[in-house]
N, C-alpha and C. Protein backbone atom coordinates (compact mmCIF):
# COMPACT_ATOMS: atom_id res chain seq x y z
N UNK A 1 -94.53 11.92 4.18
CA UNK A 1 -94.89 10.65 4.75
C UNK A 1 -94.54 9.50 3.82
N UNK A 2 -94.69 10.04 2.56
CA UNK A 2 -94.52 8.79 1.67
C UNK A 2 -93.11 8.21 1.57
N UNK A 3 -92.00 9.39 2.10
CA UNK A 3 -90.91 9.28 1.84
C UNK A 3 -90.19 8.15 2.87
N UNK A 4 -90.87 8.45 4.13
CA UNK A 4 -90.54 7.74 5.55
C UNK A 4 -90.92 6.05 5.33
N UNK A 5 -92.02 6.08 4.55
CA UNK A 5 -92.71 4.81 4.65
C UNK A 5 -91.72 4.08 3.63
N UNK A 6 -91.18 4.53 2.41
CA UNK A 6 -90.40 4.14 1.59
C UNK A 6 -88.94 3.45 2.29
N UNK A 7 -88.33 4.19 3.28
CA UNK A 7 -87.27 3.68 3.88
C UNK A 7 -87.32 2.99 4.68
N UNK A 8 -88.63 2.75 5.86
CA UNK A 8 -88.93 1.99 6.46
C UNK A 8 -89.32 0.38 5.48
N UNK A 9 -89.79 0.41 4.56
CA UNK A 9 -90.21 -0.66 3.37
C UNK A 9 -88.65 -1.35 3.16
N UNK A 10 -87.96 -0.51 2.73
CA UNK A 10 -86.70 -0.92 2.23
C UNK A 10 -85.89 -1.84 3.31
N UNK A 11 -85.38 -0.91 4.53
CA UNK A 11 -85.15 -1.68 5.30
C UNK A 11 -85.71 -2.77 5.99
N UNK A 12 -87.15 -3.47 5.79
CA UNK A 12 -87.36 -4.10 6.19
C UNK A 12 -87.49 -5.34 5.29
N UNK A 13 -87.33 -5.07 3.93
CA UNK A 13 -87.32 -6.25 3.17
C UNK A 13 -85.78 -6.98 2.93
N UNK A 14 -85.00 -5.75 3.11
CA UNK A 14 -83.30 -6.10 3.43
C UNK A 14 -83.14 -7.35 4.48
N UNK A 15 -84.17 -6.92 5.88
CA UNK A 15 -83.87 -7.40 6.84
C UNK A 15 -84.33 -8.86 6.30
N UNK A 16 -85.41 -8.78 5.75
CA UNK A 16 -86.04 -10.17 5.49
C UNK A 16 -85.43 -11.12 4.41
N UNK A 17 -84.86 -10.34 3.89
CA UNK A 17 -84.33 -11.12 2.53
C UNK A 17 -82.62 -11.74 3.02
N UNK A 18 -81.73 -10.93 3.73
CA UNK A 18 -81.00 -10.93 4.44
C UNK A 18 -80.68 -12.88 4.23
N UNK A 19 -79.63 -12.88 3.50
CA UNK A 19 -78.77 -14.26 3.06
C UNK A 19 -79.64 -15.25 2.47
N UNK A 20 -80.58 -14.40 2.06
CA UNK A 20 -81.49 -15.41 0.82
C UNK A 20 -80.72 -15.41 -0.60
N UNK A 21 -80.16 -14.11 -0.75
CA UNK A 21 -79.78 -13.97 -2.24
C UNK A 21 -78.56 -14.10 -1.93
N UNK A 22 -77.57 -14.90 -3.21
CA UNK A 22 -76.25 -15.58 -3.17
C UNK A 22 -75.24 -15.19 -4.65
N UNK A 23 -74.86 -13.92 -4.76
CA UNK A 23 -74.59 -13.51 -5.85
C UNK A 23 -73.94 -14.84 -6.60
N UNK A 24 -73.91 -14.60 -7.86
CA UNK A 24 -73.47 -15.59 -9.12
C UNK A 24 -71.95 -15.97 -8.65
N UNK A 25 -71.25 -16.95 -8.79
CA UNK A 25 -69.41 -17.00 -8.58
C UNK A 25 -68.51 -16.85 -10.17
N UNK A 26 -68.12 -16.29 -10.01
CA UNK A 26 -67.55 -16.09 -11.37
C UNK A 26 -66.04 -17.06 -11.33
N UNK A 27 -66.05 -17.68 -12.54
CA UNK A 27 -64.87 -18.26 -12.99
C UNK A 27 -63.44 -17.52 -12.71
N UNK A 28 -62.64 -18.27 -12.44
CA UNK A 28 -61.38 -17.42 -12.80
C UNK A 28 -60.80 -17.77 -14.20
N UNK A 29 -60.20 -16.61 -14.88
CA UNK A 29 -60.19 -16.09 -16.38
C UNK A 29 -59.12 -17.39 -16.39
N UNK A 30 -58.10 -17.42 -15.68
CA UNK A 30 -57.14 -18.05 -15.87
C UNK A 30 -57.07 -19.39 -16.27
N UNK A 31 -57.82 -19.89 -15.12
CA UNK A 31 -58.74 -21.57 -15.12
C UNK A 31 -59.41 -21.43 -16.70
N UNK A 32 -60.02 -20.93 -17.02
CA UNK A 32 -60.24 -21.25 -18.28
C UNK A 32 -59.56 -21.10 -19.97
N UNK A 33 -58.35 -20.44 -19.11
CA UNK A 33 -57.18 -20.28 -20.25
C UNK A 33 -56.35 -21.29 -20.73
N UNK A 34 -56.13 -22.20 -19.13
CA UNK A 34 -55.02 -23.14 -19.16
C UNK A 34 -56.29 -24.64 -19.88
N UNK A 35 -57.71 -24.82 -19.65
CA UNK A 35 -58.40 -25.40 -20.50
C UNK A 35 -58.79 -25.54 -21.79
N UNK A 36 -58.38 -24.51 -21.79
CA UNK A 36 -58.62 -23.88 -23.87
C UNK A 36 -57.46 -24.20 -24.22
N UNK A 37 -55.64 -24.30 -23.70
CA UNK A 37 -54.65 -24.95 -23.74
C UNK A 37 -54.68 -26.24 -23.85
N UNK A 38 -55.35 -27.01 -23.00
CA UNK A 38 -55.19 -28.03 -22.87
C UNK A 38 -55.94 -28.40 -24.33
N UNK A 39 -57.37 -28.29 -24.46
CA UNK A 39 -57.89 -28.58 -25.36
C UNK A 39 -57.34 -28.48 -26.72
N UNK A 40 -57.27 -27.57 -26.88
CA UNK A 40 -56.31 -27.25 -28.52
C UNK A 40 -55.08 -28.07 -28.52
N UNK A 41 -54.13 -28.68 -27.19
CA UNK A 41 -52.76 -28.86 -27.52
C UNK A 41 -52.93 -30.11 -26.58
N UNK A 42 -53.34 -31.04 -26.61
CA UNK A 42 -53.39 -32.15 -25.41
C UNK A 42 -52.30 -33.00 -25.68
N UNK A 43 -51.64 -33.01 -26.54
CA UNK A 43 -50.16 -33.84 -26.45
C UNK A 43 -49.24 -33.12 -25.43
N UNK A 44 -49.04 -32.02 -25.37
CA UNK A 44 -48.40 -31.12 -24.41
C UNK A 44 -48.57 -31.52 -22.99
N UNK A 45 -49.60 -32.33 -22.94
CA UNK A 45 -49.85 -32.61 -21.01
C UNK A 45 -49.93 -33.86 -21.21
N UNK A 46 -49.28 -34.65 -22.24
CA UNK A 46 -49.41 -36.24 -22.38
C UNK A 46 -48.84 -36.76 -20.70
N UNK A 47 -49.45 -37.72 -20.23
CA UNK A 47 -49.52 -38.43 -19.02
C UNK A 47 -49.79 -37.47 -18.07
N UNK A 48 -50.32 -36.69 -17.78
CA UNK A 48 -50.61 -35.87 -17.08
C UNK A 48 -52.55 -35.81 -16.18
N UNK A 49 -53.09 -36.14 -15.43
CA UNK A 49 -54.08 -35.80 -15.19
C UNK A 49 -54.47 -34.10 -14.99
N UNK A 50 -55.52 -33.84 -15.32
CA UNK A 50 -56.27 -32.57 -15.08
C UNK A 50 -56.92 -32.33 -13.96
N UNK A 51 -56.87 -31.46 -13.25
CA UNK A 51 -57.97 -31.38 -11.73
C UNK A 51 -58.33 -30.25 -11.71
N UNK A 52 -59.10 -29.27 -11.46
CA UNK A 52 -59.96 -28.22 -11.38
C UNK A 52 -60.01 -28.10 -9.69
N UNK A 53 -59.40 -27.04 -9.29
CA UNK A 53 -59.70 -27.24 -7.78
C UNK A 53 -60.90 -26.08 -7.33
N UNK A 54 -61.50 -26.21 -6.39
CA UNK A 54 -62.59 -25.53 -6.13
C UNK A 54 -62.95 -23.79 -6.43
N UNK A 55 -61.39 -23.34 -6.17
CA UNK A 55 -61.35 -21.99 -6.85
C UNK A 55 -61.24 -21.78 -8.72
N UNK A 56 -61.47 -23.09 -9.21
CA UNK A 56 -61.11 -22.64 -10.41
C UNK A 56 -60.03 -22.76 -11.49
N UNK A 57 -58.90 -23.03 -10.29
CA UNK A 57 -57.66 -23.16 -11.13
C UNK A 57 -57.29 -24.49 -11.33
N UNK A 58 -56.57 -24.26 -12.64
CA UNK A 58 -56.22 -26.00 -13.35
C UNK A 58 -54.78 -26.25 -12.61
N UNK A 59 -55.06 -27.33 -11.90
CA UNK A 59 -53.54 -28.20 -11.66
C UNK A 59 -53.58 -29.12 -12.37
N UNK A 60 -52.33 -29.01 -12.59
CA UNK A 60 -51.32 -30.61 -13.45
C UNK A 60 -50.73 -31.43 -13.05
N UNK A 61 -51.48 -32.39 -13.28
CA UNK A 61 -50.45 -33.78 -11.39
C UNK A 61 -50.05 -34.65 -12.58
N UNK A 62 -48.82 -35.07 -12.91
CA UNK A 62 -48.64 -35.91 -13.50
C UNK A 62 -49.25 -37.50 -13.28
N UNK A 63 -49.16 -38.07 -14.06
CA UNK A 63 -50.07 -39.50 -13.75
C UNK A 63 -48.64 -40.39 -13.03
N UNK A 64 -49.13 -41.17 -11.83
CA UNK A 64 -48.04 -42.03 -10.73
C UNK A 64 -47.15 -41.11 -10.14
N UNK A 65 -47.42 -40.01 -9.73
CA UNK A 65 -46.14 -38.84 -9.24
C UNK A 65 -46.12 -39.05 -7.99
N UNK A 66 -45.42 -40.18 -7.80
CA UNK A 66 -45.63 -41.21 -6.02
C UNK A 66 -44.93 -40.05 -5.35
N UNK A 67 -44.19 -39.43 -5.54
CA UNK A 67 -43.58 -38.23 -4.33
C UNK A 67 -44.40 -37.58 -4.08
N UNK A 68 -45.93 -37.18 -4.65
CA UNK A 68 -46.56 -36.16 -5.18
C UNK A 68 -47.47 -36.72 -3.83
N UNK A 69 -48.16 -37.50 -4.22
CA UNK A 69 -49.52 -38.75 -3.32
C UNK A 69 -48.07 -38.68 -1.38
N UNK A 70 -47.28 -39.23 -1.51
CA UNK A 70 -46.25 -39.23 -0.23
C UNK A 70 -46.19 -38.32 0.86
N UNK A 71 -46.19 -37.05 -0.41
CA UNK A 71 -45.95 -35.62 0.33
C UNK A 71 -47.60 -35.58 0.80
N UNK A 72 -48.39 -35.76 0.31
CA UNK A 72 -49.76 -35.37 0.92
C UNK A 72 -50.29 -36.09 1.70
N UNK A 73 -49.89 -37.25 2.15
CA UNK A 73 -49.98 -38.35 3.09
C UNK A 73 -49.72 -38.15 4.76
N UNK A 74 -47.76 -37.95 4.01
CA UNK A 74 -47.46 -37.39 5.03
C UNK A 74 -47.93 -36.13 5.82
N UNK A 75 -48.51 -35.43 4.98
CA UNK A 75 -48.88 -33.86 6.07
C UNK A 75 -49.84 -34.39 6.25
N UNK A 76 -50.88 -35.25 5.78
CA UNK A 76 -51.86 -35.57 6.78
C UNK A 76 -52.06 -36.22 7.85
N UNK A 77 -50.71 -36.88 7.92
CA UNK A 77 -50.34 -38.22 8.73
C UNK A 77 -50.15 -36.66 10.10
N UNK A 78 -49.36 -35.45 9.77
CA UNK A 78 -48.85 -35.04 10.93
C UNK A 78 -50.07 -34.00 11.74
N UNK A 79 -51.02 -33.53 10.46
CA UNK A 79 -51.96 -32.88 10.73
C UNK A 79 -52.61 -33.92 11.91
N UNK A 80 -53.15 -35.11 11.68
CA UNK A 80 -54.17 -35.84 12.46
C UNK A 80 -53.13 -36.04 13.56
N UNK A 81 -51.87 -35.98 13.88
CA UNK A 81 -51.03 -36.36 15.11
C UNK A 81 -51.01 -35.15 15.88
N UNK A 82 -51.26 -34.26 15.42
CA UNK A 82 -51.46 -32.99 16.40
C UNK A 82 -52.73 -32.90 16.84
N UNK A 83 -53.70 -33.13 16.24
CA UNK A 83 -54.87 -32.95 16.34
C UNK A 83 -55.18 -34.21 17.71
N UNK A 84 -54.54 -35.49 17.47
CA UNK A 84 -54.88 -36.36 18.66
C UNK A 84 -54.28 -35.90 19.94
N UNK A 85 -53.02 -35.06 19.79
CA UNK A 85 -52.36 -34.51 20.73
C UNK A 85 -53.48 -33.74 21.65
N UNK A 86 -54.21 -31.93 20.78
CA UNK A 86 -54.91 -31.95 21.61
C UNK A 86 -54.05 -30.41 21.69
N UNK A 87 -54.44 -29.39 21.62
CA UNK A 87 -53.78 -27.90 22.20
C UNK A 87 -53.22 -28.14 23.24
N UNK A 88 -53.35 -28.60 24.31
CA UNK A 88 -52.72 -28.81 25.77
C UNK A 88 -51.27 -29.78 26.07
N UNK A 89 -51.92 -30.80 25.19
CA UNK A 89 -50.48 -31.34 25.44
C UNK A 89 -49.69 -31.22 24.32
N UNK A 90 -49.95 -30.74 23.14
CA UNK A 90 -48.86 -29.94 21.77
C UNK A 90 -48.06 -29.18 22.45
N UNK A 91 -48.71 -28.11 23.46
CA UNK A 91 -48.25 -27.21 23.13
C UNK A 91 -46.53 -27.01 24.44
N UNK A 92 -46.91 -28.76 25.44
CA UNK A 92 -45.96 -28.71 26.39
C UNK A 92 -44.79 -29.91 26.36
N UNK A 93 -45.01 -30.25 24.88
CA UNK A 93 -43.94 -31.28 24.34
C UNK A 93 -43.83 -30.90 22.66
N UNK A 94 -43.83 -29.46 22.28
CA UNK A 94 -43.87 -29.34 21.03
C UNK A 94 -42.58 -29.42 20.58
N UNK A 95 -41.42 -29.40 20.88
CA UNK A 95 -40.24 -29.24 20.64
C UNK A 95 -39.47 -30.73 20.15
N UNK A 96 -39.98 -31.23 21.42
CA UNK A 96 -39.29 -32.97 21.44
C UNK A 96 -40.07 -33.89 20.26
N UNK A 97 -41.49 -33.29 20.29
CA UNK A 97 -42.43 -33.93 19.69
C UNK A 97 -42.27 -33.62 18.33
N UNK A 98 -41.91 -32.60 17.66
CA UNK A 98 -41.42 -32.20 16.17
C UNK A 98 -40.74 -32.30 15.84
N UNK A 99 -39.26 -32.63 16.64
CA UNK A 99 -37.68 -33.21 16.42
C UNK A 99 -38.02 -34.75 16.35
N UNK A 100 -38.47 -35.04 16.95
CA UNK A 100 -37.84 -36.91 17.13
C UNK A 100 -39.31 -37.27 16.21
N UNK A 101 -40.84 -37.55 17.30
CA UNK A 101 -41.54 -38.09 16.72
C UNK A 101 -42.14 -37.70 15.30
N UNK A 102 -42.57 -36.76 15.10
CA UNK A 102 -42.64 -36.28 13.59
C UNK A 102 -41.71 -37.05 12.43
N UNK A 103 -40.74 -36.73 12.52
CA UNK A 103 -39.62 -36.99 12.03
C UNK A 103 -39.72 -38.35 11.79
N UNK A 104 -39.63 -39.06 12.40
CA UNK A 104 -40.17 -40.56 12.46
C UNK A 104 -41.02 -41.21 11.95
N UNK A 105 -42.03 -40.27 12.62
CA UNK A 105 -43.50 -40.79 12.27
C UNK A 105 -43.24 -40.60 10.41
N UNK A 106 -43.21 -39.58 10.00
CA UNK A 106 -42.87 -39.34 8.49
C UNK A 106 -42.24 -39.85 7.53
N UNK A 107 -41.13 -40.89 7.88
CA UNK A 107 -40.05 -41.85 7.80
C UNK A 107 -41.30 -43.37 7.54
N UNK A 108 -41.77 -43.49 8.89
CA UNK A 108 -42.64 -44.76 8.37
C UNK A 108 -43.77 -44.78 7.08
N UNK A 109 -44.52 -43.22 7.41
CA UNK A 109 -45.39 -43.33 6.44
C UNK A 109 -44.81 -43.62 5.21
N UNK A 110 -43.97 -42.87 5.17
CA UNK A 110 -43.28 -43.20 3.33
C UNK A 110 -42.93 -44.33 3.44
N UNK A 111 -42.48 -45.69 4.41
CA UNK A 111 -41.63 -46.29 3.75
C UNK A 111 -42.70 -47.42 3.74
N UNK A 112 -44.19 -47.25 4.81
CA UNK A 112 -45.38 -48.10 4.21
C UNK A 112 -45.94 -47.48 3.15
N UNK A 113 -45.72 -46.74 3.01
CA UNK A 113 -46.11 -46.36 1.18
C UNK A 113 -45.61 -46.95 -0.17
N UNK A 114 -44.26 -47.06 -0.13
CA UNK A 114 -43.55 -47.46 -0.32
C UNK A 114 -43.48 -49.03 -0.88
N UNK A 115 -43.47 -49.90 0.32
CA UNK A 115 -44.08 -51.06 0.57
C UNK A 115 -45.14 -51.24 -0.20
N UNK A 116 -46.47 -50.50 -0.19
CA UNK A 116 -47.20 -50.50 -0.98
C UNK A 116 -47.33 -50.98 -2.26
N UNK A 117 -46.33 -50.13 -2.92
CA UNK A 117 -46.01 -50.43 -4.78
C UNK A 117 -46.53 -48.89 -5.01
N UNK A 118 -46.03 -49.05 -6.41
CA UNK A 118 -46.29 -47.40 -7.09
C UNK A 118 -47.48 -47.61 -7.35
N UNK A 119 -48.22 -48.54 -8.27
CA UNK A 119 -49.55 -48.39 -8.49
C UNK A 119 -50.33 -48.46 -7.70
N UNK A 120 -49.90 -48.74 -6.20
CA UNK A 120 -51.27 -48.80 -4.83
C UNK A 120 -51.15 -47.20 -4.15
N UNK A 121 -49.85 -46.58 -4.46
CA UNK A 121 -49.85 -45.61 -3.90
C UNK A 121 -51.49 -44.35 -4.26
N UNK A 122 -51.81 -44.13 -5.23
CA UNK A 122 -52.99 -43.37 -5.48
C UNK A 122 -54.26 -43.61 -4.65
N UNK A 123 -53.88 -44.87 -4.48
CA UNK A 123 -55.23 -45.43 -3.55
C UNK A 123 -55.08 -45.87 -1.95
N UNK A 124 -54.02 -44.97 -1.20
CA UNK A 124 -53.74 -45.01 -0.30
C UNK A 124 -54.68 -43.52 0.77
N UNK A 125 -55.32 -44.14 1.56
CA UNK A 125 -55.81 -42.93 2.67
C UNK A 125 -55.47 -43.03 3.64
N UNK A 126 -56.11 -42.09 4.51
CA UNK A 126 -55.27 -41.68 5.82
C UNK A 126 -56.72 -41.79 6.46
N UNK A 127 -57.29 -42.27 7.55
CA UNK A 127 -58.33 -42.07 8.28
C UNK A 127 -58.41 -40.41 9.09
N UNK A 128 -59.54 -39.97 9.21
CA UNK A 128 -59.76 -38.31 9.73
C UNK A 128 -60.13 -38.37 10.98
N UNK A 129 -60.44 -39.69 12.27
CA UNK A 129 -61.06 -39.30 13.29
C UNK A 129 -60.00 -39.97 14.41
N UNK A 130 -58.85 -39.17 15.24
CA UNK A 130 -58.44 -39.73 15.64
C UNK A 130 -59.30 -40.28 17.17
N UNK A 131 -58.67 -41.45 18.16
CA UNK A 131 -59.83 -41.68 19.05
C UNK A 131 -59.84 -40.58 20.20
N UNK A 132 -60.56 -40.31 20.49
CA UNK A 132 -60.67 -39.06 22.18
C UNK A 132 -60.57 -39.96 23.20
N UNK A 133 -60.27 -38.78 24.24
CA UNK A 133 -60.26 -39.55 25.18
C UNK A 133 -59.20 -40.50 25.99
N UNK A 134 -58.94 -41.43 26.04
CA UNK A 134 -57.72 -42.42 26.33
C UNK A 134 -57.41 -43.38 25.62
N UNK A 135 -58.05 -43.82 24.55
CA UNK A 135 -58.25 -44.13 23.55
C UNK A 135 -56.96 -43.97 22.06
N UNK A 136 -56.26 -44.98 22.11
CA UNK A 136 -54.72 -44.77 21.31
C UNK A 136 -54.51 -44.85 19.93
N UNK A 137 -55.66 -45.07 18.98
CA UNK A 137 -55.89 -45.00 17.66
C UNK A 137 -55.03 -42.94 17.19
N UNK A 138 -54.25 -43.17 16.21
CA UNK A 138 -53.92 -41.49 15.99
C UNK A 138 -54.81 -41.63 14.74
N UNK A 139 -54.05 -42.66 13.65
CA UNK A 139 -54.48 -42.80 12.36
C UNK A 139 -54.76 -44.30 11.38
N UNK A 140 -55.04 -44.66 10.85
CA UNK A 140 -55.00 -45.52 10.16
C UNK A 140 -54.44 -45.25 8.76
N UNK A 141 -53.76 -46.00 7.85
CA UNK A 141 -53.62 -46.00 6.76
C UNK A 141 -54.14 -47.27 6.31
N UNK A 142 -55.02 -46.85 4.73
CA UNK A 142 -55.27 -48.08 4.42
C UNK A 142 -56.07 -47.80 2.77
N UNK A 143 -55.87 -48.78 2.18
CA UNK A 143 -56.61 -49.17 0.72
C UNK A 143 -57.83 -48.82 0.34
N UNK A 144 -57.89 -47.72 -0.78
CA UNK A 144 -59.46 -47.35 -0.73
C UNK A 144 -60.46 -48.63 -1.89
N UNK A 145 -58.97 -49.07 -2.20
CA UNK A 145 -59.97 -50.45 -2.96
C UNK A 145 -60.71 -51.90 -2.59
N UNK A 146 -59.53 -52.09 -1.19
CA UNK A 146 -60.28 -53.36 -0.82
C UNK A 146 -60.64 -52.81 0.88
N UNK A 147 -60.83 -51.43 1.22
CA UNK A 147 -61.18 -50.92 2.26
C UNK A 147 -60.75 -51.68 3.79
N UNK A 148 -59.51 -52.40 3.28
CA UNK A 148 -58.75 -52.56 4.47
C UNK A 148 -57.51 -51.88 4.84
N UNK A 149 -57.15 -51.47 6.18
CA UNK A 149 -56.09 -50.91 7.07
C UNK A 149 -54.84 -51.73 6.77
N UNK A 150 -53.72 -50.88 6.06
CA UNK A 150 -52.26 -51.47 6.31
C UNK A 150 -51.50 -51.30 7.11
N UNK A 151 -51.81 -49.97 7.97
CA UNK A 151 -50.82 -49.82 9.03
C UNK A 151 -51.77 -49.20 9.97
N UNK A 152 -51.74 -49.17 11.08
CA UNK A 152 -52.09 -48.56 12.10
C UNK A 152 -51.55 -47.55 13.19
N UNK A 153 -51.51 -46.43 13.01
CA UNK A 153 -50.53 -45.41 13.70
C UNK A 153 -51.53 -45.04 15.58
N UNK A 154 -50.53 -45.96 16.95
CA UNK A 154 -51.09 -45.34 18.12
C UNK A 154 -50.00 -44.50 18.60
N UNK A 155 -50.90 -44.35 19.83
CA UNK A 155 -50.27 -43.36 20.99
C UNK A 155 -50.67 -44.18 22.46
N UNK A 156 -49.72 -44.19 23.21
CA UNK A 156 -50.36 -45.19 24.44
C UNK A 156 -50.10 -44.20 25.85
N UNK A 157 -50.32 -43.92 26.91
CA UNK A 157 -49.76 -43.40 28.08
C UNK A 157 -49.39 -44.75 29.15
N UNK A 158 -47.94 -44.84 28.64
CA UNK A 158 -47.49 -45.65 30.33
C UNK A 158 -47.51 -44.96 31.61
N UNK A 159 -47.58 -45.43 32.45
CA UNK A 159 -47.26 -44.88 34.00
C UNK A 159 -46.23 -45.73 34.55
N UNK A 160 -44.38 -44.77 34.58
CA UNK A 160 -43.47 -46.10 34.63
C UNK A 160 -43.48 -45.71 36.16
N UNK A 161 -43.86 -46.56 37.22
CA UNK A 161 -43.04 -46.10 38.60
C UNK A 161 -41.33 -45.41 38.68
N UNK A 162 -42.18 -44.54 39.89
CA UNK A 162 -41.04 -43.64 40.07
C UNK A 162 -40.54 -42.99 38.64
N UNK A 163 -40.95 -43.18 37.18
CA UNK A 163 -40.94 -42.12 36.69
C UNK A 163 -41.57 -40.96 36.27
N UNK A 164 -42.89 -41.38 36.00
CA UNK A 164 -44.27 -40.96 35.69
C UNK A 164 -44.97 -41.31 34.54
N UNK A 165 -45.36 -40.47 33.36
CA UNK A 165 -46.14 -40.71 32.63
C UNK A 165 -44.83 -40.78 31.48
N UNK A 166 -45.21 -41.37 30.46
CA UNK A 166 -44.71 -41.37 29.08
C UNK A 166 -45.23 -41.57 27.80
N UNK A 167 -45.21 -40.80 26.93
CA UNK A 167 -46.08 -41.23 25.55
C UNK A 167 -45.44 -42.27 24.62
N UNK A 168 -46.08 -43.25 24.18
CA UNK A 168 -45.37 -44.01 23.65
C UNK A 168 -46.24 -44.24 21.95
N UNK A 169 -45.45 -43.74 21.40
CA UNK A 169 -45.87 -43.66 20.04
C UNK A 169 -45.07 -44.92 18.76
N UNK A 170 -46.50 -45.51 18.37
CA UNK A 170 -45.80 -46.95 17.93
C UNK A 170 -47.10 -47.56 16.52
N UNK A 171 -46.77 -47.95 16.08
CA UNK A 171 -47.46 -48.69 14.67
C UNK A 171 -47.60 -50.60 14.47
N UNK A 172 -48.98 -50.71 14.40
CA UNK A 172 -49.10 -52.14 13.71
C UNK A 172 -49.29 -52.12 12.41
N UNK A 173 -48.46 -53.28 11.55
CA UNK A 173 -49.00 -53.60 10.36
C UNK A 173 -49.74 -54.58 9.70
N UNK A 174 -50.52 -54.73 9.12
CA UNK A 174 -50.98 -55.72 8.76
C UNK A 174 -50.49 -57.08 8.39
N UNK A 175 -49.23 -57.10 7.86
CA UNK A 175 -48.66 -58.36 7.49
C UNK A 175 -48.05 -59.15 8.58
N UNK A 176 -48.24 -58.82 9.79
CA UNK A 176 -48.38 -59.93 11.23
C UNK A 176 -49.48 -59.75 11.77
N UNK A 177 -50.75 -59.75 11.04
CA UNK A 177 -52.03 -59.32 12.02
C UNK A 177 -52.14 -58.20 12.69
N UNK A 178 -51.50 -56.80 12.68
CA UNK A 178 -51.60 -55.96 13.45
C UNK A 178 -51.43 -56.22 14.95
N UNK A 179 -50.21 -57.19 15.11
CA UNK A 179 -50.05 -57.56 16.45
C UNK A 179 -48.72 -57.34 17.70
N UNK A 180 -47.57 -56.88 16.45
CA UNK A 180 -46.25 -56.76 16.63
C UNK A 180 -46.64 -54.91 17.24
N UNK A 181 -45.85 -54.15 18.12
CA UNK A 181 -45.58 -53.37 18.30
C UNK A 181 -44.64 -52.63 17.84
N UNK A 182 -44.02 -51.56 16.60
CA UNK A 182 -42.90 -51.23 16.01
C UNK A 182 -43.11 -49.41 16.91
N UNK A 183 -42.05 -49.88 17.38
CA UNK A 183 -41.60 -48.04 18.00
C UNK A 183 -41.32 -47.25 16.95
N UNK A 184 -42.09 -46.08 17.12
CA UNK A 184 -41.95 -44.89 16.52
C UNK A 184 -40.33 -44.22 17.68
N UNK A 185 -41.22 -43.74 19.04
CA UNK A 185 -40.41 -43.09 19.65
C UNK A 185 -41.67 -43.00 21.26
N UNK A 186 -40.72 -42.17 22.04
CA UNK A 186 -41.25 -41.96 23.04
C UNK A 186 -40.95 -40.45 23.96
N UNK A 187 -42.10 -40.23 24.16
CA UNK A 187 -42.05 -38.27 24.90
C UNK A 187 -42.62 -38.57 26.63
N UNK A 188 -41.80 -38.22 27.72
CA UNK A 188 -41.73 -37.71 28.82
C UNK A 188 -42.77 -36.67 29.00
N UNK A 189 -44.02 -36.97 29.29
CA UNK A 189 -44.68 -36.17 30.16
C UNK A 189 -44.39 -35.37 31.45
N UNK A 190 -44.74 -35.85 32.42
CA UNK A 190 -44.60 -35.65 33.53
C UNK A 190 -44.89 -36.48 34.93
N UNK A 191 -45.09 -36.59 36.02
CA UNK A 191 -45.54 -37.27 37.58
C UNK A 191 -47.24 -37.01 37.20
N UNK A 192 -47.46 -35.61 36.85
CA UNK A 192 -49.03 -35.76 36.93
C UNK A 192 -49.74 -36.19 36.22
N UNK A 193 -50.74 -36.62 35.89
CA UNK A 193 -51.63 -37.32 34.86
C UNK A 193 -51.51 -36.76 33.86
N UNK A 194 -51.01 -36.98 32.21
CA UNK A 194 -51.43 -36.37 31.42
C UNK A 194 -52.98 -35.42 31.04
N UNK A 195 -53.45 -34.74 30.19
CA UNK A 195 -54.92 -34.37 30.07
C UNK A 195 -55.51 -35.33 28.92
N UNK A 196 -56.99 -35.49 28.80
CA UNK A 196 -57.54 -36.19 27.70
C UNK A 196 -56.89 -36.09 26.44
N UNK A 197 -56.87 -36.61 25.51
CA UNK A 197 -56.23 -36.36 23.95
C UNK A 197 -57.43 -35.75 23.53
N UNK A 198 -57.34 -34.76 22.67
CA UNK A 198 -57.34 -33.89 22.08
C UNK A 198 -58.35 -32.64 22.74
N UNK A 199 -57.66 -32.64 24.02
CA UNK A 199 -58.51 -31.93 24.84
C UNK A 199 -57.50 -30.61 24.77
């Protein structure tokens, strides 16, 4: 009996304890190799910033590596353009939409980056919520120092008679008030209503 009651005990404090306990995370050996480097030899990474990324490991971003900040812009610029798209309609203009507008769209970001200056580039973001709905906001870019928008990346749905629907993908900038319309490009839906963005 004593034996039964023992396993019944066990399993039931398992059950109870069950994602209370969170074993220790251990370092990676490595991450702390390339720090003991750094430390002993810090002329060796002269202009260089240090970053520790969540797993542990040391990256080396050189200090102003504007291609560096560009490249990560841009994939976010294309990440949030799919995401306003929406599984439904990605997946029935993905072709036209990754040849022309991508392509494009990628072209502007860099060259308002660009525009920017090298020293504004570090402090350049990308907004994360594109608008739902019918609603034509994809992204914003803009200054994390004086927390204003330099460019504004939409998406609009015309309805041209007798052709049907069309996406019209286009950018304001700030240095005319965000008022001028600059074409990205434009994708052919179809006669029937498009679906919600990011539906």
């Amino acid at each position: 009996m004593k034996l039964w009651m023992r396993k019944i005990t066990v399993v039931l404090v398992t059950i109870m304890t069950l994602g209370l306990y969170v074993p220790p995370i251990s370092l990676d050996v490595d991450a702390e190799e390339n720090k003991d480097a750094l430390a002993s030899n810090p002329d060796s990474f002269d202009g260089a910033t240090l970053t520790v990324t969540e797993t542990a490991e040391v990256e080396i971003i050189p200090d102003n590596d504007e291609d560096y900040f560009i490249e990560i812009l841009t994939e976010k610029a294309k990440e949030q353009t799919i995401t306003k798209l929406g599984p439904r309609i990605a997946e029935q203009i993905d072709d036209d939409f990754l040849d022309d507008i991508l392509h494009n769209m990628e072209d502007v970001v860099q060259s308002v980056l660009v525009d920017a200056g090298e020293d504004a580039s570090e402090y350049i973001g990308i907004t994360e919520h594109p608008s739902k709905g019918f609603g034509e906001k994809i992204f914003n870019i803009y200054d994390y120092r004086t927390h204003k928008d330099i460019a504004r990346f939409h998406v609009r749905r015309d309805n041209r008679p007798l052709e049907g629907y069309w996406f019209n993908f286009h950018y304001h900038l700030s240095n005319d008030g965000f008022e001028e319309h600059h074409v990205i490009g434009e994708i052919f839906w179809d006669k029937n209503v498009p679906p919600k963005w990011m539906s």
